[in-house]
Protein backbone atom coordinates (compact mmCIF):
# COMPACT_ATOMS: atom_id res chain seq x y z
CA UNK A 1 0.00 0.00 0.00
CA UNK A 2 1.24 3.45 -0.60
CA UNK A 3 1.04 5.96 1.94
CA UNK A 4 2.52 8.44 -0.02
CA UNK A 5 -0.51 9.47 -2.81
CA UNK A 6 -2.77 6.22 -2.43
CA UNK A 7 -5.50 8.23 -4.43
CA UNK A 8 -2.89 7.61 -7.22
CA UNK A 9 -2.40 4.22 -6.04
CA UNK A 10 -6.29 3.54 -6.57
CA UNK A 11 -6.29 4.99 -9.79
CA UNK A 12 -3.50 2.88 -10.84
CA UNK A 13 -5.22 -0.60 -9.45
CA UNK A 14 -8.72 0.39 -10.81
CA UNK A 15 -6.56 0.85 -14.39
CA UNK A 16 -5.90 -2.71 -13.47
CA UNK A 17 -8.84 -4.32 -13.02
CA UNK A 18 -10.41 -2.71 -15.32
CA UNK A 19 -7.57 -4.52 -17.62
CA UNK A 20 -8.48 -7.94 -16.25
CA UNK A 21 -12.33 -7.59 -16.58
CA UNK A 22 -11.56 -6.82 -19.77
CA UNK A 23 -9.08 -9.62 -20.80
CA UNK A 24 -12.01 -11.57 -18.59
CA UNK A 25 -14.90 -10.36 -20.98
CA UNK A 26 -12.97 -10.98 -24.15
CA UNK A 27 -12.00 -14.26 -23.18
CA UNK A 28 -15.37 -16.07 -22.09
CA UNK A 29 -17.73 -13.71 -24.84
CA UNK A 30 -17.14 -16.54 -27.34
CA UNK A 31 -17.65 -19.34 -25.06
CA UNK A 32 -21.12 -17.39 -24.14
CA UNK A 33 -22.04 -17.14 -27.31
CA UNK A 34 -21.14 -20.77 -28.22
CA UNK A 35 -23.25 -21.92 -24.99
CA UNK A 36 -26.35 -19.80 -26.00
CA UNK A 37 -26.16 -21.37 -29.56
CA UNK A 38 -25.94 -24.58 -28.41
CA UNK A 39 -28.89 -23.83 -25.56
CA UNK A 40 -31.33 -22.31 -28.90
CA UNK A 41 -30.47 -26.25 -30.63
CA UNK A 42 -31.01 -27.85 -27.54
CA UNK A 43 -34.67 -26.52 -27.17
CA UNK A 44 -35.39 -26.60 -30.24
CA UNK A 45 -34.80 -30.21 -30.53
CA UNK A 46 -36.90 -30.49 -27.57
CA UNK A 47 -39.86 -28.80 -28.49
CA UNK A 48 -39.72 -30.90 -31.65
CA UNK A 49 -39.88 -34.03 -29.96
CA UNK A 50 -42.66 -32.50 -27.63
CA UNK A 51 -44.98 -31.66 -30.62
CA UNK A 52 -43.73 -34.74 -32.53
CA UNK A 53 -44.53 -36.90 -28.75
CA UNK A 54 -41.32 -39.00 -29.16
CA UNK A 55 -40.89 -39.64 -25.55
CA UNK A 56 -38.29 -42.70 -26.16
CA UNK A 57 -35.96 -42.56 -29.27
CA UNK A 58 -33.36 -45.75 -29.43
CA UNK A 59 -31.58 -45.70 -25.82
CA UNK A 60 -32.72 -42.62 -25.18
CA UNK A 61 -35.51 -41.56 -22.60
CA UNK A 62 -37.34 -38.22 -21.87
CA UNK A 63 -38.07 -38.16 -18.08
CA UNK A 64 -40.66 -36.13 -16.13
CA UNK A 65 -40.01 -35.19 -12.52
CA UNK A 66 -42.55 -33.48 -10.75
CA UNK A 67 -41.49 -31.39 -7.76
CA UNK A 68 -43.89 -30.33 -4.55
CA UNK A 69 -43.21 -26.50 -4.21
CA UNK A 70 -44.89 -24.95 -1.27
CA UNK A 71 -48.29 -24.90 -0.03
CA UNK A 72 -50.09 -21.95 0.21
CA UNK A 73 -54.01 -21.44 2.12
CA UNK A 74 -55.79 -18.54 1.96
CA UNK A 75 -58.79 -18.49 4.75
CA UNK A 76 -62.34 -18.85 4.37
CA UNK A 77 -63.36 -15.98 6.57
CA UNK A 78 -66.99 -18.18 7.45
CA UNK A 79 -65.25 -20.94 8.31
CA UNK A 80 -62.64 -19.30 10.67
CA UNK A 81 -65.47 -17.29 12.63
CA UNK A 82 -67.60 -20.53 12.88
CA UNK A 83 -64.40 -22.55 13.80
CA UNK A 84 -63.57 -19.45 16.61
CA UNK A 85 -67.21 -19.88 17.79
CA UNK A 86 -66.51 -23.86 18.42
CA UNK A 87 -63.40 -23.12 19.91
CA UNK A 88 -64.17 -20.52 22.27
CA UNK A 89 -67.53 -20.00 22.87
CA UNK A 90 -70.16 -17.74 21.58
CA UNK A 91 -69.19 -14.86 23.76
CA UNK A 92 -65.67 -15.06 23.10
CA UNK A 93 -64.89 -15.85 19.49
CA UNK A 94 -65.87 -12.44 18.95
CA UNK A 95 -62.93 -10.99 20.65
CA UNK A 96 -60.76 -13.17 19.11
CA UNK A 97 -61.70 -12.71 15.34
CA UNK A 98 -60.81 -9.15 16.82
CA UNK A 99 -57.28 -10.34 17.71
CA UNK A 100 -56.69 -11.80 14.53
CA UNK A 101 -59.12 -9.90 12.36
CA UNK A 102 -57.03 -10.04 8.92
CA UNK A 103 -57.33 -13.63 8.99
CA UNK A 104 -53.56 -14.10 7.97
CA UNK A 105 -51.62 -17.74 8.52
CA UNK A 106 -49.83 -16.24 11.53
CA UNK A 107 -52.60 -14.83 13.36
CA UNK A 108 -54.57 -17.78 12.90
CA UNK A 109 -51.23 -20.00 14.59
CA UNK A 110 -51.89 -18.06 17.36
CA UNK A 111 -55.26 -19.49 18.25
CA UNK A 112 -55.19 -23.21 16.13
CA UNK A 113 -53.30 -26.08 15.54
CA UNK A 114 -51.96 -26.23 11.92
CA UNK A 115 -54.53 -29.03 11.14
CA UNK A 116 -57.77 -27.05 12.09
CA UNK A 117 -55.89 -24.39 10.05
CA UNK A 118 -56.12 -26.37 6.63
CA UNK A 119 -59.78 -26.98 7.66
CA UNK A 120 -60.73 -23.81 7.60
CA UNK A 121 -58.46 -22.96 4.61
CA UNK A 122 -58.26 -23.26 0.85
CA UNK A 123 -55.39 -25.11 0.25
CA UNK A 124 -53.25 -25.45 -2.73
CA UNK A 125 -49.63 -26.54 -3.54
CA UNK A 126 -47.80 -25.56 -6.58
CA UNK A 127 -45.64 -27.70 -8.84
CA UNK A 128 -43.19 -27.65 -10.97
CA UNK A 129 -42.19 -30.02 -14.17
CA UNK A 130 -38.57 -30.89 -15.49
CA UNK A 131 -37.93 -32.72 -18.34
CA UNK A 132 -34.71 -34.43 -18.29
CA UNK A 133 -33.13 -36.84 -21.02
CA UNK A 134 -31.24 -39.90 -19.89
CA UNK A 135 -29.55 -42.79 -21.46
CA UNK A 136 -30.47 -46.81 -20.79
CA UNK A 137 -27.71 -48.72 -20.83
């Protein structure tokens, strides 16, 4: 480090890394360019065997995995105030619903257990598809 004019000193180093990001850059551009050609073949070729339905081509194999993602519920505000009313009474649910008057997932972990939750919920779970081709032996 130089003590003596680092403001020069940072000049001089940004010069210098500006040098290798560029060297960087010029390197890896063609292989980026090579990759996104070859990614453009690749799905074409895949949405051609998609509309054409070849699902199995010699030794190869087009696989479908099908992951969970998360849930989601979204409260049925009729079913949480008649669910309150079981729960606590009919004096009392009424101050609750009060307490937790949006109706959102946490408020409603403050007064039931996560399984009358999904009963007085609409529940729904996303998922997502990958197609993946493999090769038998």
């Amino acid at each position: 480090m130089s003590t003596k004019n680092p403001l020069k000193r940072v000049y001089e180093l940004d010069q210098k890394i500006a040098e290798k990001l560029a060297y960087i850059e010029e390197v890896t551009a063609p292989l980026r360019e090579e990759i996104e050609e070859l990614q453009a073949e690749r799905k074409e070729c895949f949405e051609y065997a998609m509309k054409k339905r070849i699902y199995e081509q010699g030794k190869y194999v087009m696989q479908t995995i099908i992951k969970t993602g998360r849930s989601s519920r979204k409260p049925r505000v009729d079913d949480v105030l008649a669910k309150l009313k079981e729960k606590f009474g009919a004096k009392s649910y009424q101050a609750k619903a009060i307490e937790i008057a949006k109706f959102e997932i946490k408020a409603l972990q403050t007064v039931f257990s996560e399984e009358e939750i999904d009963s007085v919920c609409d529940v729904s779970q996303s998922m997502t598809e990958e197609r993946i081709i493999t090769m038998r032996d």
